[in-house]
N, C-alpha and C. Protein backbone atom coordinates (compact mmCIF):
# COMPACT_ATOMS: atom_id res chain seq x y z
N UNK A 1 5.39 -3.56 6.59
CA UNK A 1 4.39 -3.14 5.64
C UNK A 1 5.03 -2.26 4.57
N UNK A 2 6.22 -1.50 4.74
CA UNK A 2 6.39 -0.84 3.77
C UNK A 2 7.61 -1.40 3.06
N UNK A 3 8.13 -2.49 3.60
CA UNK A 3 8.75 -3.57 2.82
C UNK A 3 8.17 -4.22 1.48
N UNK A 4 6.91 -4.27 1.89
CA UNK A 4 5.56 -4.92 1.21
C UNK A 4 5.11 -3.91 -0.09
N UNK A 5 4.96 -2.53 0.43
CA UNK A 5 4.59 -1.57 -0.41
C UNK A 5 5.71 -1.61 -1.82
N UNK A 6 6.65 -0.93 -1.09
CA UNK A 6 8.24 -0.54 -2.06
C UNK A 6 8.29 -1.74 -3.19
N UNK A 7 8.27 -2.91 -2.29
CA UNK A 7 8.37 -4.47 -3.20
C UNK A 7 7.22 -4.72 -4.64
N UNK A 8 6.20 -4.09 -4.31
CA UNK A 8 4.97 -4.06 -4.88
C UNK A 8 4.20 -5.24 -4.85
N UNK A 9 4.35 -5.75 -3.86
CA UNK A 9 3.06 -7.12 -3.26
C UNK A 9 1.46 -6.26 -3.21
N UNK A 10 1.66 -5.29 -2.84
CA UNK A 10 0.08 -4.42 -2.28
C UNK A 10 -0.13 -3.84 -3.21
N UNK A 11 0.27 -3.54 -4.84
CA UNK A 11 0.02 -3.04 -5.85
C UNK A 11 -1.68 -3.02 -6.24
N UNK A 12 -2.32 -4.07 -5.81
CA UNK A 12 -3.87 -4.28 -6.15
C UNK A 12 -4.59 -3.43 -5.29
N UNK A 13 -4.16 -2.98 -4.25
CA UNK A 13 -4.78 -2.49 -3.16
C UNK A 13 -4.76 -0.76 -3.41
N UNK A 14 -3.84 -0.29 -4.52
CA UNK A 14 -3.52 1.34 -5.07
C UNK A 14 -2.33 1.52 -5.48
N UNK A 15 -1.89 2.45 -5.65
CA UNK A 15 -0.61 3.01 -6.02
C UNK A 15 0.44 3.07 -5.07
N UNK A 16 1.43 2.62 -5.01
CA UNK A 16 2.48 2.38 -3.81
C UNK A 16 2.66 4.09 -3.57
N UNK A 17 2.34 5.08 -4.17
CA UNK A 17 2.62 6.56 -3.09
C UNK A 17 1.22 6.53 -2.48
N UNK A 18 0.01 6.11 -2.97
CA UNK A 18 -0.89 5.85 -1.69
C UNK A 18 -1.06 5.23 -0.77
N UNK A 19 -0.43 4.15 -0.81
CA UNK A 19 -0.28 3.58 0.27
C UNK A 19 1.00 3.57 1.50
N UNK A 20 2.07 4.12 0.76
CA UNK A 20 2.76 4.50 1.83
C UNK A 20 2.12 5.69 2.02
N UNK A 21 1.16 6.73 2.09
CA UNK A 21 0.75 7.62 2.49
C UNK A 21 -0.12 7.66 3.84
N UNK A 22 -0.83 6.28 3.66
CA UNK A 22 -1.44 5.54 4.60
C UNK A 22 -0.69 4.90 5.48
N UNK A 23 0.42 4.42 5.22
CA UNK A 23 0.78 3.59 5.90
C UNK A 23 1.23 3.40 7.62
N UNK A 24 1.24 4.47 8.07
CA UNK A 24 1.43 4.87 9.44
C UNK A 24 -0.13 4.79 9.95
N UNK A 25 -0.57 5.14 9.27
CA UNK A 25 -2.41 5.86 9.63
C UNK A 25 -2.97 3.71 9.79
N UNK A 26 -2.97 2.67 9.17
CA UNK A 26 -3.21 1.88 9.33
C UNK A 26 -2.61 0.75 10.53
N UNK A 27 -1.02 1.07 10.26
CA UNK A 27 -0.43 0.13 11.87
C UNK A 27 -1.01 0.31 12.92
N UNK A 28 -0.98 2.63 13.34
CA UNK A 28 -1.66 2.98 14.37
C UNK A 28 -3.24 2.23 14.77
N UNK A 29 -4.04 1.90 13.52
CA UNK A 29 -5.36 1.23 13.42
C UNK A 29 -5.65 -0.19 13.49
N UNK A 30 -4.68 -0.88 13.11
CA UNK A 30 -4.56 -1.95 13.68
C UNK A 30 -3.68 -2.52 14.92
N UNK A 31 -3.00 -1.42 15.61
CA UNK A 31 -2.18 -1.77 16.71
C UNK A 31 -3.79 -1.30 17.83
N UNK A 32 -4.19 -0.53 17.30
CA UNK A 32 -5.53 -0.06 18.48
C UNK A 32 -6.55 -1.20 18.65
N UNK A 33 -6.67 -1.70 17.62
CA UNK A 33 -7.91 -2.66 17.24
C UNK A 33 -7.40 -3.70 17.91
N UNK A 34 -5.52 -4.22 17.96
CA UNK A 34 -5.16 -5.27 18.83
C UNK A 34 -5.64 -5.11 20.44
N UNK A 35 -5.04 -3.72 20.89
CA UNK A 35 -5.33 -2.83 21.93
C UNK A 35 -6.60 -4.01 22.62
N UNK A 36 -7.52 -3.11 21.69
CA UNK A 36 -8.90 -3.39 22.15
C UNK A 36 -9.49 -4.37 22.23
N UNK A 37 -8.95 -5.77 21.60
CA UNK A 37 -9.09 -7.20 21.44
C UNK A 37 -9.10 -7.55 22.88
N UNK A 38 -7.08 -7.04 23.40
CA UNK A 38 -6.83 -7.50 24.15
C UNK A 38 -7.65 -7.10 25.24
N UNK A 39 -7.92 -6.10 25.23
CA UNK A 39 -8.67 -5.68 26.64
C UNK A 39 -10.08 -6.04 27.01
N UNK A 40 -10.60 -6.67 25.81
CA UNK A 40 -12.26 -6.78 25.75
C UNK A 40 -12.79 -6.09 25.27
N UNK A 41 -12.77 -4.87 25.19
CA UNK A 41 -12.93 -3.62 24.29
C UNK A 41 -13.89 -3.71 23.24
N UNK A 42 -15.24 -3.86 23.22
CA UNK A 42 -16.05 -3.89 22.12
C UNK A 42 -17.17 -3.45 22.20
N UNK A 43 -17.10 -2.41 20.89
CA UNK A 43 -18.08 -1.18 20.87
C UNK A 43 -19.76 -1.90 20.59
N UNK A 44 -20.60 -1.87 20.96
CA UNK A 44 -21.64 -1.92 20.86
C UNK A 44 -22.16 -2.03 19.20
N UNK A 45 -21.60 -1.02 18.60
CA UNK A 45 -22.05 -1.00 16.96
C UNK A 45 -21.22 -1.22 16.31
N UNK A 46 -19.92 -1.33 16.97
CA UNK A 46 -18.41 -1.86 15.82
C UNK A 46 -18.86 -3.04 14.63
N UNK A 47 -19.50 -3.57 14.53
CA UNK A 47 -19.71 -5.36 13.60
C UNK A 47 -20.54 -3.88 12.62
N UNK A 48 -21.88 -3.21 12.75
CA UNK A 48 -22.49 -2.11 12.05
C UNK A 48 -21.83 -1.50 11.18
N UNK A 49 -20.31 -0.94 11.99
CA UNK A 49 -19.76 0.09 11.52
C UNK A 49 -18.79 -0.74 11.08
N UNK A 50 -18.32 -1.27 10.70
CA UNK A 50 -17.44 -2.03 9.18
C UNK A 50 -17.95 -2.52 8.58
N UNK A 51 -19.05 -3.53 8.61
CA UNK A 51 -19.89 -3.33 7.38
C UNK A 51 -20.34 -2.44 6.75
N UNK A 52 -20.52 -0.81 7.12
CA UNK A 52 -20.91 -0.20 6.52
C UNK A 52 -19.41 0.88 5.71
N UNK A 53 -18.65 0.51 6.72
CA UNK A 53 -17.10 1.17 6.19
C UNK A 53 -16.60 0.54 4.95
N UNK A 54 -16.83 -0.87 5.12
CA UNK A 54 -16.32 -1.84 3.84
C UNK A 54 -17.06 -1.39 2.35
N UNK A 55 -16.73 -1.88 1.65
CA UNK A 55 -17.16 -2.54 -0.14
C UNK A 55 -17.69 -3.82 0.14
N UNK A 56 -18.37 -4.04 -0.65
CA UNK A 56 -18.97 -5.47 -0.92
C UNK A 56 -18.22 -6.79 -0.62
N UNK A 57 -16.78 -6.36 -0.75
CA UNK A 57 -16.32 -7.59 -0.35
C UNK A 57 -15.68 -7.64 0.88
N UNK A 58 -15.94 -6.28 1.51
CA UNK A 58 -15.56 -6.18 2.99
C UNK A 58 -13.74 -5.71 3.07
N UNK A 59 -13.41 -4.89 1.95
CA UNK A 59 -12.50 -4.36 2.14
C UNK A 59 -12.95 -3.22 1.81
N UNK A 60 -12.17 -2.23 2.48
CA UNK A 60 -12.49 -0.49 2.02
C UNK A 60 -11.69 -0.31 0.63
N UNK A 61 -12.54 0.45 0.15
CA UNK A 61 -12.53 0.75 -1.34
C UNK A 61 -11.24 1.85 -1.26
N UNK A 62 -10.48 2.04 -2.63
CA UNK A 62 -9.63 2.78 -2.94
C UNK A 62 -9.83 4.15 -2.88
N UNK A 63 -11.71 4.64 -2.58
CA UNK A 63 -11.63 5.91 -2.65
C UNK A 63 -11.29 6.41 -1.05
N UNK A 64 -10.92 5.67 -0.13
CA UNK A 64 -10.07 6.44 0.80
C UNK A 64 -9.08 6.88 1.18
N UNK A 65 -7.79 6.27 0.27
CA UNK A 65 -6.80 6.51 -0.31
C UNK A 65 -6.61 7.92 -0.84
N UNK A 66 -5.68 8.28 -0.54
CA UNK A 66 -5.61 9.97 -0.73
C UNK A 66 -4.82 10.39 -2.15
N UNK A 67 -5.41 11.29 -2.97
CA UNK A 67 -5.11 11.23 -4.35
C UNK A 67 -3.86 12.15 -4.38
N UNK A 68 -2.43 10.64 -4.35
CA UNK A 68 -1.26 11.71 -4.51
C UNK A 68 -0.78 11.22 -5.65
N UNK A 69 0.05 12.06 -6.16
CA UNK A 69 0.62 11.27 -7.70
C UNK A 69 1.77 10.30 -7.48
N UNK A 70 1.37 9.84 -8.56
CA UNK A 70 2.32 8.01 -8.21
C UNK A 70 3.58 8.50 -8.55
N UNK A 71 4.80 7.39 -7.91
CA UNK A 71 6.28 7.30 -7.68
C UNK A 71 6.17 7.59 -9.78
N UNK A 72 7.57 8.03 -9.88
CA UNK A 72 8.06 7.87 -11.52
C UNK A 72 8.74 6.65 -11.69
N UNK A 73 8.95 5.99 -12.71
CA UNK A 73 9.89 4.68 -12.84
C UNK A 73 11.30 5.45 -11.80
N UNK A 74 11.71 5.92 -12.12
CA UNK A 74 13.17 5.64 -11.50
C UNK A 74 12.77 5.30 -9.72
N UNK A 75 12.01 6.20 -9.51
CA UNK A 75 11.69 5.79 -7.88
C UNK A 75 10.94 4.57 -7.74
N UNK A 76 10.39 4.13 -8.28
CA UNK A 76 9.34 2.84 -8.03
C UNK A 76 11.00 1.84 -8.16
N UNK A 77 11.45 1.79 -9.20
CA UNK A 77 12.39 1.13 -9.02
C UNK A 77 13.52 0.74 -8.02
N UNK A 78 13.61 2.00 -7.37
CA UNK A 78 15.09 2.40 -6.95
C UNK A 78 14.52 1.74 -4.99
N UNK A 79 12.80 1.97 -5.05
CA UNK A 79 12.26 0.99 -3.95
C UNK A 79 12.54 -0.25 -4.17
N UNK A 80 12.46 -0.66 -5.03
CA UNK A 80 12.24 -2.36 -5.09
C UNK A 80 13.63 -2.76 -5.32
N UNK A 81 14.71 -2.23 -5.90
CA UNK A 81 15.88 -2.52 -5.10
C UNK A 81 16.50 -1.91 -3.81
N UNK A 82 15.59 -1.44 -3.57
CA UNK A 82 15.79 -1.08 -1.84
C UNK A 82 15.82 -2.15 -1.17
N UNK A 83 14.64 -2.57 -1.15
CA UNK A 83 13.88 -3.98 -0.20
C UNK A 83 14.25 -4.89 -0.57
N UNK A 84 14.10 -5.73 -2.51
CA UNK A 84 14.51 -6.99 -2.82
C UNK A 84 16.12 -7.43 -3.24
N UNK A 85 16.42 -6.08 -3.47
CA UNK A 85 18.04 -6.57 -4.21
C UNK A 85 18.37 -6.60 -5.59
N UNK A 86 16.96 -6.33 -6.27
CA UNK A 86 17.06 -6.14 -7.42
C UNK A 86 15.60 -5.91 -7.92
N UNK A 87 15.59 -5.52 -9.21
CA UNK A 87 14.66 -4.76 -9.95
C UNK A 87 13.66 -5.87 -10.18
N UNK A 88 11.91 -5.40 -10.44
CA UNK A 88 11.00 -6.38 -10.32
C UNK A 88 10.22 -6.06 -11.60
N UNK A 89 9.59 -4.65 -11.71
CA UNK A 89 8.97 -4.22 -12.53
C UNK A 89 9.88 -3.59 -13.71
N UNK A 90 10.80 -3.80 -13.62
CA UNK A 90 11.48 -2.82 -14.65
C UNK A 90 13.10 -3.22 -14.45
N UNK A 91 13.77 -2.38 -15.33
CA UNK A 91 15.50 -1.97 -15.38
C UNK A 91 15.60 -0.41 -15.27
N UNK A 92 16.32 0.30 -14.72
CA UNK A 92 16.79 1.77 -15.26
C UNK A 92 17.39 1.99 -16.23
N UNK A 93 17.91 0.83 -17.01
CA UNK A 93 18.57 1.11 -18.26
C UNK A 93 17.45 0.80 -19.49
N UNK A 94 15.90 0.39 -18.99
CA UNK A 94 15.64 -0.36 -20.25
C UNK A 94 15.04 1.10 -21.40
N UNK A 95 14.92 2.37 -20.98
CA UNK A 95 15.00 3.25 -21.56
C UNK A 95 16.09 3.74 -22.83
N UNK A 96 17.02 3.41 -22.54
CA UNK A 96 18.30 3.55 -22.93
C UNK A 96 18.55 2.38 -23.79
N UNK A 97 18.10 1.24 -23.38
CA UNK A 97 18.09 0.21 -24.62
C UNK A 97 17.32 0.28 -25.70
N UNK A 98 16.05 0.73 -25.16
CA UNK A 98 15.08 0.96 -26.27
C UNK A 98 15.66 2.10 -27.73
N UNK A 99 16.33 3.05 -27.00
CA UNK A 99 16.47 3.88 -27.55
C UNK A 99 17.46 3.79 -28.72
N UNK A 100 18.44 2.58 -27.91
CA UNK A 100 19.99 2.35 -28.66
C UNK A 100 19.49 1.36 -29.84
N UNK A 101 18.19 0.94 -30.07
CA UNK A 101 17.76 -0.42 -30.54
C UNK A 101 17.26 0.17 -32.19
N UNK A 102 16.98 1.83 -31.86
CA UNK A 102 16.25 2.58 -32.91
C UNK A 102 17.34 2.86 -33.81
């Protein structure tokens, strides 16, 4: 998942520092929810209580996401050649070109 984040596949879903902020807080939530599959495990009002947790389209809305300030280019970058091998959204030099261009 945080292969996913850094890369910026989950970009629609918030800001990649919110969501790696989350990102422990959701495995733990879906490793429980497997948990509980496996065991039979089912709450009486659980089907209630995500429909009412969800948005309209049955995903939880961005306002649960915790308001931290987003990565700067050099770090958003310096993720996505972490994970892919090379730059996706950007260059670190394209500052420096712009500048040399003036």
């Amino acid at each position: 998942m945080e292969s996913l984040i850094k890369s910026g596949a989950l970009d629609s879903f918030g800001r990649r520092s919110q969501l790696m902020a989350v990102a422990d807080r959701a495995m733990e939530r879906a490793l429980q929810a497997q948990r509980d599959l496996v065991a039979g495990q089912h709450g009486l009002f659980a089907s209630l209580a995500n429909l009412f947790e969800s948005g309209s389209n049955g995903h939880k809305s961005n306002d649960d996401l915790p308001n931290t300030p987003d990565w700067d280019e050099n770090e958003r970058l310096q993720a996505e050649k972490e994970v892919l091998g090379f730059f996706v959204s950007g260059h670190p030099l394209d500052n420096t070109r712009k500048s040399c261009a003036t």
